[in-house]
N, C-alpha and C. Protein backbone atom coordinates (compact mmCIF):
# COMPACT_ATOMS: atom_id res chain seq x y z
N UNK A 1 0.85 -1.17 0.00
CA UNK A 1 0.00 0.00 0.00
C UNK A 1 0.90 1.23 0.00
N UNK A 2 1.00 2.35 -0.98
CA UNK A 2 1.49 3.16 -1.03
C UNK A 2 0.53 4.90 -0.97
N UNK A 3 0.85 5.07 0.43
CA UNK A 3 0.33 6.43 0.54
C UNK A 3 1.10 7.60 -0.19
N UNK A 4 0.23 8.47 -0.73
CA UNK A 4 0.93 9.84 -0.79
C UNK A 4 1.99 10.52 0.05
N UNK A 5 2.66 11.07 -0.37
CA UNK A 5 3.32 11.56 0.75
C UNK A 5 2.97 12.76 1.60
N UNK A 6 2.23 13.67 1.21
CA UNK A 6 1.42 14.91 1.17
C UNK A 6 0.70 14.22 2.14
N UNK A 7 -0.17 13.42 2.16
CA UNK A 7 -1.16 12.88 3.08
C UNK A 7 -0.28 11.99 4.16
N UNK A 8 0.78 11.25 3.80
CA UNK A 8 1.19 10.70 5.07
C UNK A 8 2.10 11.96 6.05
N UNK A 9 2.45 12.91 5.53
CA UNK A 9 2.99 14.31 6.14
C UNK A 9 2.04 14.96 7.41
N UNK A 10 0.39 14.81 6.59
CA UNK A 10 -0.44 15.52 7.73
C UNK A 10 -0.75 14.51 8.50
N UNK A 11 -1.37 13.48 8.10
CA UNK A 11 -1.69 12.63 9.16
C UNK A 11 -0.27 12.42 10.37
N UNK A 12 0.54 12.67 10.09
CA UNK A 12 1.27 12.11 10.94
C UNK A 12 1.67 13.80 11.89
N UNK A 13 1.00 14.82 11.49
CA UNK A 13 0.80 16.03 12.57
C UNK A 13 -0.23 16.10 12.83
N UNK A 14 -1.62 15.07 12.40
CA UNK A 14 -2.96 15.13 13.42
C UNK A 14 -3.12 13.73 14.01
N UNK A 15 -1.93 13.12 13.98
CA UNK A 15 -2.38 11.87 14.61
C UNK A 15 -2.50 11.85 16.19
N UNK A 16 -1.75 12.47 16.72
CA UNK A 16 -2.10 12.35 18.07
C UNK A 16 -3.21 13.20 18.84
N UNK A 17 -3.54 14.44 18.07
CA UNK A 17 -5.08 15.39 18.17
C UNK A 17 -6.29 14.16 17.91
N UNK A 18 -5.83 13.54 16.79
CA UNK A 18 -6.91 12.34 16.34
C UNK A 18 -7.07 11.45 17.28
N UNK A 19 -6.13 11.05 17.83
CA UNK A 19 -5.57 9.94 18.72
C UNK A 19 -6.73 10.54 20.18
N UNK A 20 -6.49 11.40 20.74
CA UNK A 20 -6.95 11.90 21.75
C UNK A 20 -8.68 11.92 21.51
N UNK A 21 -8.75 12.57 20.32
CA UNK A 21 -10.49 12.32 19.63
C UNK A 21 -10.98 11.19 19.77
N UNK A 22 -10.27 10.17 19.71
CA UNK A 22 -10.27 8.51 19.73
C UNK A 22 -10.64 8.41 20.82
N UNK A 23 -9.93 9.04 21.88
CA UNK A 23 -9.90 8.38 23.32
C UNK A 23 -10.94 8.91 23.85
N UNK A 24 -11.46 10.44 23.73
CA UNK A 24 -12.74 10.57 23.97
C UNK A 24 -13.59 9.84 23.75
N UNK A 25 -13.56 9.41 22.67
CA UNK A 25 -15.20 8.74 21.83
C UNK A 25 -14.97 7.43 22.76
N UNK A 26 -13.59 6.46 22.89
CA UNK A 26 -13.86 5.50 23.84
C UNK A 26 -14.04 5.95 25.32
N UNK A 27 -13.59 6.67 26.10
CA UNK A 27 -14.24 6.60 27.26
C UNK A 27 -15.84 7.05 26.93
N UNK A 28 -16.53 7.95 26.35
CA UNK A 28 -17.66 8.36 26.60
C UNK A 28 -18.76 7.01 25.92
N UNK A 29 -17.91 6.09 24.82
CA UNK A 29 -18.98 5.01 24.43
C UNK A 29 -19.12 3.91 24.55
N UNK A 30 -17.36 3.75 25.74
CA UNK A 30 -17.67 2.40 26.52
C UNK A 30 -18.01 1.64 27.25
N UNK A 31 -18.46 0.19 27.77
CA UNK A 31 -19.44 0.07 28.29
C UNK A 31 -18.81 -1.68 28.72
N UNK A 32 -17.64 -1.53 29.42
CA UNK A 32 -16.88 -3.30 30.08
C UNK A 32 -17.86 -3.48 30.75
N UNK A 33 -17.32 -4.59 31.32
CA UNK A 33 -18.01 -5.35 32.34
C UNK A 33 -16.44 -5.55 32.45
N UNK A 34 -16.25 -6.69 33.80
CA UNK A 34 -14.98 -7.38 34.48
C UNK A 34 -15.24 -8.24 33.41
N UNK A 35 -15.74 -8.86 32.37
CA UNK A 35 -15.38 -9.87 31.29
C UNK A 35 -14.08 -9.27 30.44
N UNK A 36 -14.88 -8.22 30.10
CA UNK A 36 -14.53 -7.61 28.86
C UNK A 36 -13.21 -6.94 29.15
N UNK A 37 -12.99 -6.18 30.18
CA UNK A 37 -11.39 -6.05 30.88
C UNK A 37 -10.65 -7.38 30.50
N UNK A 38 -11.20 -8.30 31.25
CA UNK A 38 -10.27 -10.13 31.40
C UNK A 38 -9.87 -9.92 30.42
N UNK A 39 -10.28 -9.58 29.12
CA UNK A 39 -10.29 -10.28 27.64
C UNK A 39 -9.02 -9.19 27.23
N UNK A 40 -9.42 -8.01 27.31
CA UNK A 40 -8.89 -6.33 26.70
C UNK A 40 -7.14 -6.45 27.21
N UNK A 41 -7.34 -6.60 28.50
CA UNK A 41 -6.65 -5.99 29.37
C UNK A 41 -4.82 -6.98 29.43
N UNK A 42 -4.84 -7.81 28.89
CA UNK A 42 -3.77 -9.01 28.59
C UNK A 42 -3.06 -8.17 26.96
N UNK A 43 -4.21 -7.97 26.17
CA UNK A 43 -3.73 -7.29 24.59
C UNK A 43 -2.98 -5.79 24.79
N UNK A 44 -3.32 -5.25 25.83
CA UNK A 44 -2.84 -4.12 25.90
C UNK A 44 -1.76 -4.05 26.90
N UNK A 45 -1.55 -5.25 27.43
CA UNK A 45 -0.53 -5.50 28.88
C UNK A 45 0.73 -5.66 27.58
N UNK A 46 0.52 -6.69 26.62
CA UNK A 46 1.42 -7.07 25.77
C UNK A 46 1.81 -6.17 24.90
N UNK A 47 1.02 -5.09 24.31
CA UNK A 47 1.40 -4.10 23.29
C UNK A 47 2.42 -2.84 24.42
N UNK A 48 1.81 -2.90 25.75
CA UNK A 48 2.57 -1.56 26.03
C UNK A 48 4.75 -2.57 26.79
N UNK A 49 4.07 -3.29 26.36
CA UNK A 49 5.66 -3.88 26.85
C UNK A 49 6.08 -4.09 25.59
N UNK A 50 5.53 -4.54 24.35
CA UNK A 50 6.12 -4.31 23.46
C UNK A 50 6.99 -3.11 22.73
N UNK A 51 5.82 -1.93 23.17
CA UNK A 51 6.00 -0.55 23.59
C UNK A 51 7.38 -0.16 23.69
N UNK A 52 7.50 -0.28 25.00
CA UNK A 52 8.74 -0.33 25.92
C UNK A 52 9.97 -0.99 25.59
N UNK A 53 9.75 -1.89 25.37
CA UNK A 53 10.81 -2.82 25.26
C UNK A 53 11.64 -1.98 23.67
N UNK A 54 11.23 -1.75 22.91
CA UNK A 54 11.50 -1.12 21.59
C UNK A 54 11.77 0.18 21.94
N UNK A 55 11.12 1.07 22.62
CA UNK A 55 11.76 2.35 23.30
C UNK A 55 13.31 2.33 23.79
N UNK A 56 13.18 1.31 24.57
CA UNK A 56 14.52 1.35 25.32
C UNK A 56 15.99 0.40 24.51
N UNK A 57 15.82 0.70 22.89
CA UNK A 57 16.49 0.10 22.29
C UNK A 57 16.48 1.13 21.24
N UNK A 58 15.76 2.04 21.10
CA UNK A 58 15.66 2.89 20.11
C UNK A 58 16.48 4.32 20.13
N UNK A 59 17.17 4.73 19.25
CA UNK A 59 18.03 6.00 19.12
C UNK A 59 17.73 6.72 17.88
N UNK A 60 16.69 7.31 17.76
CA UNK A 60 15.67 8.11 16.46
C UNK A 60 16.81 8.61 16.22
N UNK A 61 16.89 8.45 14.46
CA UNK A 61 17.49 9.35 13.64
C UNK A 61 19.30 9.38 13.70
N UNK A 62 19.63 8.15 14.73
CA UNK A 62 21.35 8.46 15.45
C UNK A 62 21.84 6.85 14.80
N UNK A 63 21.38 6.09 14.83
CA UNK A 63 21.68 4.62 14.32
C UNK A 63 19.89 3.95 14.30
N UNK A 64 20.67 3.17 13.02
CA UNK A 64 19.50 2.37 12.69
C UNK A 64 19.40 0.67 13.35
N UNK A 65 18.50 0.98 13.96
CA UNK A 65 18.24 0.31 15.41
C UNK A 65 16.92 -1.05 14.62
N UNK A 66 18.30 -2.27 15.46
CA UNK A 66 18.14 -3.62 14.62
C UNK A 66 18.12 -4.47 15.55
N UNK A 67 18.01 -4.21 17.25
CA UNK A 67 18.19 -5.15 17.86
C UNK A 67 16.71 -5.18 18.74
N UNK A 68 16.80 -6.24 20.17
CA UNK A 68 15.51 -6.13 20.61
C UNK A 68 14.19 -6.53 19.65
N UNK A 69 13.56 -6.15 19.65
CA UNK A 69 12.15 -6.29 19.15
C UNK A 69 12.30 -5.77 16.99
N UNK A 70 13.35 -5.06 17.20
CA UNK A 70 13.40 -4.28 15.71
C UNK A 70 14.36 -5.87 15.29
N UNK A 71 14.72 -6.80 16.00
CA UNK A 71 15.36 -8.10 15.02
C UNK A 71 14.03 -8.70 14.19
N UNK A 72 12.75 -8.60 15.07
CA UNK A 72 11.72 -9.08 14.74
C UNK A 72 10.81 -8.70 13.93
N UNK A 73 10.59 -7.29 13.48
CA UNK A 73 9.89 -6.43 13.29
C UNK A 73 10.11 -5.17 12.91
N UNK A 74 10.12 -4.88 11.96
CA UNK A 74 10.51 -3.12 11.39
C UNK A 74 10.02 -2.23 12.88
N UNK A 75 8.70 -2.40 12.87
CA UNK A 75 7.75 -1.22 13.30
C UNK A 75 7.07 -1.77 14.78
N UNK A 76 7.56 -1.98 16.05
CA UNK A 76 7.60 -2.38 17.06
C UNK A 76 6.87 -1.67 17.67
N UNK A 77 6.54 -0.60 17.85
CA UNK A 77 5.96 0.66 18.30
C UNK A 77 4.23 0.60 17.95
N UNK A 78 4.77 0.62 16.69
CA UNK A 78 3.08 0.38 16.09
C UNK A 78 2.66 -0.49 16.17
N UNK A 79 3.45 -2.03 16.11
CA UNK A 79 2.53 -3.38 16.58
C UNK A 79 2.03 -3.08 18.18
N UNK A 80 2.63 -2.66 18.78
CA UNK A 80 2.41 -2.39 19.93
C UNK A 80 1.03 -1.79 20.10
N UNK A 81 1.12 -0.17 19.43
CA UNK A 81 -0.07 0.59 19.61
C UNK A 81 -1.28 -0.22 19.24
N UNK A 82 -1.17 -0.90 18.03
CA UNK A 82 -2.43 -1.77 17.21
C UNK A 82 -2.88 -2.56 18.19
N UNK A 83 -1.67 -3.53 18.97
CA UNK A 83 -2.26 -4.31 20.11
C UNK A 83 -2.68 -3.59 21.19
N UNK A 84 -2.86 -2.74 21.64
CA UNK A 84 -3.16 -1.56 22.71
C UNK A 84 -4.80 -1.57 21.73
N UNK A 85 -4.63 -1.01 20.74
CA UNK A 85 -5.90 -0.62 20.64
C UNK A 85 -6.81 -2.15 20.35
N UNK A 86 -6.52 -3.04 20.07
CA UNK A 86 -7.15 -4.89 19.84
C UNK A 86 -7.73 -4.67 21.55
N UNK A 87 -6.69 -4.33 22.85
CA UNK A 87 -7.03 -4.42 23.76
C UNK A 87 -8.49 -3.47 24.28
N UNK A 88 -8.27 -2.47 23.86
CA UNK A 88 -9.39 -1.65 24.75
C UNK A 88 -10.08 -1.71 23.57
N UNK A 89 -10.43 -2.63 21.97
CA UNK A 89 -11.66 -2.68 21.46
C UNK A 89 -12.65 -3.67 22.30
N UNK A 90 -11.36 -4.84 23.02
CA UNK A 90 -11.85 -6.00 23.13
C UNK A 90 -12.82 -5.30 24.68
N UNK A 91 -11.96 -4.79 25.57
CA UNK A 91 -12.25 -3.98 27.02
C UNK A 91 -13.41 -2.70 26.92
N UNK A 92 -13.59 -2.07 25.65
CA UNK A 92 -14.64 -1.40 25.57
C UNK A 92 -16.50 -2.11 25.24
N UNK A 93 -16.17 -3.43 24.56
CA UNK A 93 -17.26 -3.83 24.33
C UNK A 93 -18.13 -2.87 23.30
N UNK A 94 -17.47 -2.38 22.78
CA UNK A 94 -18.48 -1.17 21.25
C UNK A 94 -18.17 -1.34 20.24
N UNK A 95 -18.69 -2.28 19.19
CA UNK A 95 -18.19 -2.20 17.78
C UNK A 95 -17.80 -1.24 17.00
N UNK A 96 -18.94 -0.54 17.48
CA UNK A 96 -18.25 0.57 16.49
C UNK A 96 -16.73 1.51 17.22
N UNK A 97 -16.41 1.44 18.46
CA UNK A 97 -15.29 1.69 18.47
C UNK A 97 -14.10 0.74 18.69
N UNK A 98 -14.37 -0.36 18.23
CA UNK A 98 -13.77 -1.83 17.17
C UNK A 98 -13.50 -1.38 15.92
N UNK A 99 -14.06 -0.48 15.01
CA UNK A 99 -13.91 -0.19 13.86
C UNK A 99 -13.65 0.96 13.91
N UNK A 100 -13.76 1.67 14.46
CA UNK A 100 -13.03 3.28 14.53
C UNK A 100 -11.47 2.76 14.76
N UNK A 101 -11.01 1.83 15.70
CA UNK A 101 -9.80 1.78 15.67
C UNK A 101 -9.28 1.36 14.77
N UNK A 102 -10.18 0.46 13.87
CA UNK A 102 -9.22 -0.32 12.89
C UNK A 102 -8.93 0.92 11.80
N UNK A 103 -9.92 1.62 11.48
CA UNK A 103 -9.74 2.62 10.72
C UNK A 103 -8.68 3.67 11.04
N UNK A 104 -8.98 4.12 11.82
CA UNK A 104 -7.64 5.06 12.46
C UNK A 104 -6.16 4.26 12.37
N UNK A 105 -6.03 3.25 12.57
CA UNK A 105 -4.43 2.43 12.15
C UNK A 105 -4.56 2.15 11.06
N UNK A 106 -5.41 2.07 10.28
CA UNK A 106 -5.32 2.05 8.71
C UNK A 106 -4.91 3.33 7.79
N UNK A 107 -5.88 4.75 8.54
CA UNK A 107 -6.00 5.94 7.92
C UNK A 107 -4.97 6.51 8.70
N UNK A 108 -4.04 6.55 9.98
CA UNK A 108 -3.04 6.79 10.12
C UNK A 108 -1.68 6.40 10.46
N UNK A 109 -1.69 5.17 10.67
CA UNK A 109 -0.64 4.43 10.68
C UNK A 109 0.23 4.10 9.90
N UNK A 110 -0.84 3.21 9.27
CA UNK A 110 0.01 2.97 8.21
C UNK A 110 0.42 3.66 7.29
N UNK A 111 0.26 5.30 6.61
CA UNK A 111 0.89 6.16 6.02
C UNK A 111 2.20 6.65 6.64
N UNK A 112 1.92 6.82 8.18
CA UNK A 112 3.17 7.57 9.21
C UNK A 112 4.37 6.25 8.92
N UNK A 113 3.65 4.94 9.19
CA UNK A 113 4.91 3.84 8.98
C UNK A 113 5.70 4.19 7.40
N UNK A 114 4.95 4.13 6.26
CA UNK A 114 5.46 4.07 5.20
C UNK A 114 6.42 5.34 5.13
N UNK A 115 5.96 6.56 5.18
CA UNK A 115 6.77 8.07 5.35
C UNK A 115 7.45 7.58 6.38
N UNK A 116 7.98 7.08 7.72
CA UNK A 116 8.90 6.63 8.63
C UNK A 116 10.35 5.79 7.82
N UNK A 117 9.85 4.76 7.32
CA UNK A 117 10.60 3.96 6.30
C UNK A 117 10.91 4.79 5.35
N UNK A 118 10.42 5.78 4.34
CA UNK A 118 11.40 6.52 3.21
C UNK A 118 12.21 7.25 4.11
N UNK A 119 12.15 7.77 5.42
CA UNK A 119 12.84 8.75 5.50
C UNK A 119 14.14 7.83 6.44
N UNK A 120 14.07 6.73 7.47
CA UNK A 120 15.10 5.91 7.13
C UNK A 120 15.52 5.33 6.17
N UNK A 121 15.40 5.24 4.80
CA UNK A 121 16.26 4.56 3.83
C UNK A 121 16.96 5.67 3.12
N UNK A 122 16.64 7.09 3.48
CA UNK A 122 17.26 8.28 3.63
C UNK A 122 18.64 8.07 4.32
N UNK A 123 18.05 8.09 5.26
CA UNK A 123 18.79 7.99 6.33
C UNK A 123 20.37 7.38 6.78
N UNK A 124 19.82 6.22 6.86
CA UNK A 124 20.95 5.10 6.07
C UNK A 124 20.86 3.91 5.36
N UNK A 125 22.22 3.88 4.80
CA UNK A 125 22.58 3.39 4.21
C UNK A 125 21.95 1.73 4.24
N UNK A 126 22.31 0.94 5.04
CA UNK A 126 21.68 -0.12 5.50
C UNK A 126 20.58 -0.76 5.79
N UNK A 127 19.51 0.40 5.25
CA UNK A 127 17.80 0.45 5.94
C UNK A 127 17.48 -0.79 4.89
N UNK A 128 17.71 -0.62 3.41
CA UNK A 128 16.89 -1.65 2.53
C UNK A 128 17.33 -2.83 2.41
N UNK A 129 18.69 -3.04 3.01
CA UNK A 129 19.19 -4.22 3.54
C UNK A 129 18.25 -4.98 4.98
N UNK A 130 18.23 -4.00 5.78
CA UNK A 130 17.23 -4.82 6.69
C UNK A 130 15.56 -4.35 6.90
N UNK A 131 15.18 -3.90 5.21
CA UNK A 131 13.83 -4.08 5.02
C UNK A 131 13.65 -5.42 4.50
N UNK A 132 14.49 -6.03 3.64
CA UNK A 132 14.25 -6.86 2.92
C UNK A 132 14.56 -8.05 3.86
N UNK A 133 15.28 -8.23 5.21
CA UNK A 133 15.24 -8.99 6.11
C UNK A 133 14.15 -9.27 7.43
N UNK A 134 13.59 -7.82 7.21
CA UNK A 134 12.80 -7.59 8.32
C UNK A 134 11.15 -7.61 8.06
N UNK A 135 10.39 -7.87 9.01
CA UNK A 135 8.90 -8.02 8.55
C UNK A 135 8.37 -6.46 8.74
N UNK A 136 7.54 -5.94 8.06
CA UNK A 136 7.04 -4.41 8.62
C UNK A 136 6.55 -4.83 9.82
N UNK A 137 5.24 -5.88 10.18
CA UNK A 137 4.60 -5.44 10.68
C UNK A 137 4.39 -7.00 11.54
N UNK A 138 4.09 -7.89 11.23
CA UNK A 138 3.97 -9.11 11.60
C UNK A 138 5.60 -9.78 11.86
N UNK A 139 5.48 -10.11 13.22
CA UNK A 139 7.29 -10.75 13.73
C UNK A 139 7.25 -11.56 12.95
N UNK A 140 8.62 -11.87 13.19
CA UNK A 140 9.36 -13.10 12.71
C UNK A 140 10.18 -13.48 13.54
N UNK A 141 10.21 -14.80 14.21
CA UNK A 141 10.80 -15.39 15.36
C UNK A 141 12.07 -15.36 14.86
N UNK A 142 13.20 -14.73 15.57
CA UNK A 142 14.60 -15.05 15.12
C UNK A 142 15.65 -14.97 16.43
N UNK A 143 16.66 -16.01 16.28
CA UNK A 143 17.40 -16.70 17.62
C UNK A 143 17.86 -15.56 17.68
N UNK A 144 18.41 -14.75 16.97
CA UNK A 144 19.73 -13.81 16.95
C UNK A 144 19.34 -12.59 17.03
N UNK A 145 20.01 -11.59 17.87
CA UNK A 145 19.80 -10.05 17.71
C UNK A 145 20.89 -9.56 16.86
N UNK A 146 20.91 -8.49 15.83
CA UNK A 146 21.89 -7.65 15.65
C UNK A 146 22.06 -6.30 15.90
N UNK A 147 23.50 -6.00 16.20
CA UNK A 147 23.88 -4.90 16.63
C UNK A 147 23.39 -4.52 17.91
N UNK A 148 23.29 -3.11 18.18
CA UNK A 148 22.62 -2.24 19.15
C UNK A 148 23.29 -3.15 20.65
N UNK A 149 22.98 -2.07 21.54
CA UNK A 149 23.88 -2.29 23.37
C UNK A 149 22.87 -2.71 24.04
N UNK A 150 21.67 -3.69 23.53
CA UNK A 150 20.62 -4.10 24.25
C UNK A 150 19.53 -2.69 24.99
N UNK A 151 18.73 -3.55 25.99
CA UNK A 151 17.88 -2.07 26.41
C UNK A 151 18.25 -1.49 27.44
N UNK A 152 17.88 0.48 26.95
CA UNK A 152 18.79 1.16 28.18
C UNK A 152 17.47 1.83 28.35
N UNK A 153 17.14 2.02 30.02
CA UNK A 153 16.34 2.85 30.29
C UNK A 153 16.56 4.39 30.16
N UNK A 154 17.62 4.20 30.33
CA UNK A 154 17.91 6.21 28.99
C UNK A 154 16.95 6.23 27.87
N UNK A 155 17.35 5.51 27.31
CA UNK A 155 16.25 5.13 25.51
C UNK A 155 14.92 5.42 26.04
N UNK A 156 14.64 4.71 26.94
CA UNK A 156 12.97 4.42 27.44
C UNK A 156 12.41 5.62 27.52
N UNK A 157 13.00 6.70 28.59
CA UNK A 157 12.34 7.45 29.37
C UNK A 157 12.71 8.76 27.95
N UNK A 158 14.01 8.58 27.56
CA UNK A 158 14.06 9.85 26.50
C UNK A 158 13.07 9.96 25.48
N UNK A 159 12.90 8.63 25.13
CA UNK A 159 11.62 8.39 24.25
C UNK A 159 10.33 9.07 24.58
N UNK A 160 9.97 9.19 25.70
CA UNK A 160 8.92 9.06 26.67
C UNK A 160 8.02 7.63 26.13
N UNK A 161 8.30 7.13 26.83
CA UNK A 161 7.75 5.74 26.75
C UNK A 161 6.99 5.52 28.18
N UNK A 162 7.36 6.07 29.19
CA UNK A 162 6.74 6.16 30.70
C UNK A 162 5.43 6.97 30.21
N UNK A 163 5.04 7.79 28.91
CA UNK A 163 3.81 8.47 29.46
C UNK A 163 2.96 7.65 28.52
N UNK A 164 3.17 7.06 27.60
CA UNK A 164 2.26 5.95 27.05
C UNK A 164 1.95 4.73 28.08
N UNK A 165 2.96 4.95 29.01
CA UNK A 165 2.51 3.54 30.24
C UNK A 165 1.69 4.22 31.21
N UNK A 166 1.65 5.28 31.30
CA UNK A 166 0.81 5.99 32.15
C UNK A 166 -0.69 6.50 31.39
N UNK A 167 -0.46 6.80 30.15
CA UNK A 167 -1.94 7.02 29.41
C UNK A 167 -2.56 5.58 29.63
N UNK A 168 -2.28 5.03 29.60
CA UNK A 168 -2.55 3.25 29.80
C UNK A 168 -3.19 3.12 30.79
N UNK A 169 -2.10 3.28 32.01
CA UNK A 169 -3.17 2.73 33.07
C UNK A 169 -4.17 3.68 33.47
N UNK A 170 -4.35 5.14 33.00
CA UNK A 170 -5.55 5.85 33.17
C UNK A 170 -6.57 5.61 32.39
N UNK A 171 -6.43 4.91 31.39
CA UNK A 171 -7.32 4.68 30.47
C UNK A 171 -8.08 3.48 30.99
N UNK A 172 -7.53 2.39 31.73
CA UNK A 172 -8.06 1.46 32.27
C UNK A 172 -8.80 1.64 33.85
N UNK A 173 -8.03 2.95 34.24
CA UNK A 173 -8.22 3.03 35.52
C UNK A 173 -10.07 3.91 35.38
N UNK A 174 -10.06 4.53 34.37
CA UNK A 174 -11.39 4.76 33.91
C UNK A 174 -12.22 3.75 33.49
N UNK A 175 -11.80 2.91 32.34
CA UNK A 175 -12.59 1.79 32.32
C UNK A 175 -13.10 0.91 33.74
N UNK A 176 -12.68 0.53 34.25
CA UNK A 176 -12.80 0.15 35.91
C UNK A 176 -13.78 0.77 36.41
N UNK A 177 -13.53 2.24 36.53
CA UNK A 177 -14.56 3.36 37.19
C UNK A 177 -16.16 3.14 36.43
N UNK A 178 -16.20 2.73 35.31
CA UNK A 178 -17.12 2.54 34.56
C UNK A 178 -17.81 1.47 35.05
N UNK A 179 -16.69 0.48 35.12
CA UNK A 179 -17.46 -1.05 35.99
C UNK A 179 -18.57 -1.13 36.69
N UNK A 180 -17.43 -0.63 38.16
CA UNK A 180 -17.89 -0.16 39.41
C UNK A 180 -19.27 0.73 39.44
């Protein structure tokens, strides 16, 4: 799928205004029970450690970062977010904001990923060497890491990766409140 670039440019400066629009529409149209948490709440435990774990291995724009979770996966971040949002479709119980999410990682994700990738193969030298090794989006189990000094919680926190773990548990800590 090849987005424009013009369009993957803006979406990727209203994605997080959008993102937040998102989060309104799910707290105000969701409706758990303690099932629907059980179910949600494991998909989004796994995406925000996926999260993390790729944060604290990541050095934007300084080296092209191949180890950790990026041996497995181009786009670690975004499998992550997608599973975050699988979680609170499953924890909201609202189809239609089941399909608002899928749409929103369709209508902005995946353009920001594709514009992410031209501008590392910009970048360096080595990117289309480990596109053509690497999966975008779906892992690939592999014994071996390359390169990179493993994970540093420098990476993590510079990233801000602590406030996506914290939008998290407020987002659940509302869902809950909803329960109750």
């Amino acid at each position: 799928m090849v987005f424009p670039k013009s369009y993957a440019e803006r979406v990727a400066r209203v994605r997080v205004p959008a993102g937040m629009l998102l989060a309104s529409l799910f707290v105000w149209l969701s409706w758990p029970d303690w099932g629907s948490l059980a179910i949600g709440a494991p998909w989004a435990l796994l995406g925000i450690i996926l999260r993390g774990w790729a944060a604290g291995h990541l050095e934007k724009n300084i080296q092209l970062t191949t180890s950790g979770p990026f041996a497995c996966v181009r786009n670690p971040l975004y499998l992550g977010s997608l599973l975050i949002g699988i979680g609170f479709a499953f924890a909201a119980k609202d189809e239609l904001l089941a399909v608002l999410i899928g749409i929103f990682f369709l209508g902005f994700y995946l353009p920001v990923i594709e514009e992410e990738e031209r501008h590392l193969g910009v970048l360096f030298a080595d990117y289309r060497n480990y596109q053509q090794r690497v999966p975008k989006l779906i892992p690939q189990v592999r014994t071996t890491y390359r390169g990179g000094q493993g994970f540093r919680w420098q990476l993590y926190f510079r990233n801000r990766e602590h406030q996506a773990l914290l939008a998290l548990l407020l987002a659940f800590f509302v869902l809950v409140q909803k329960v109750i």
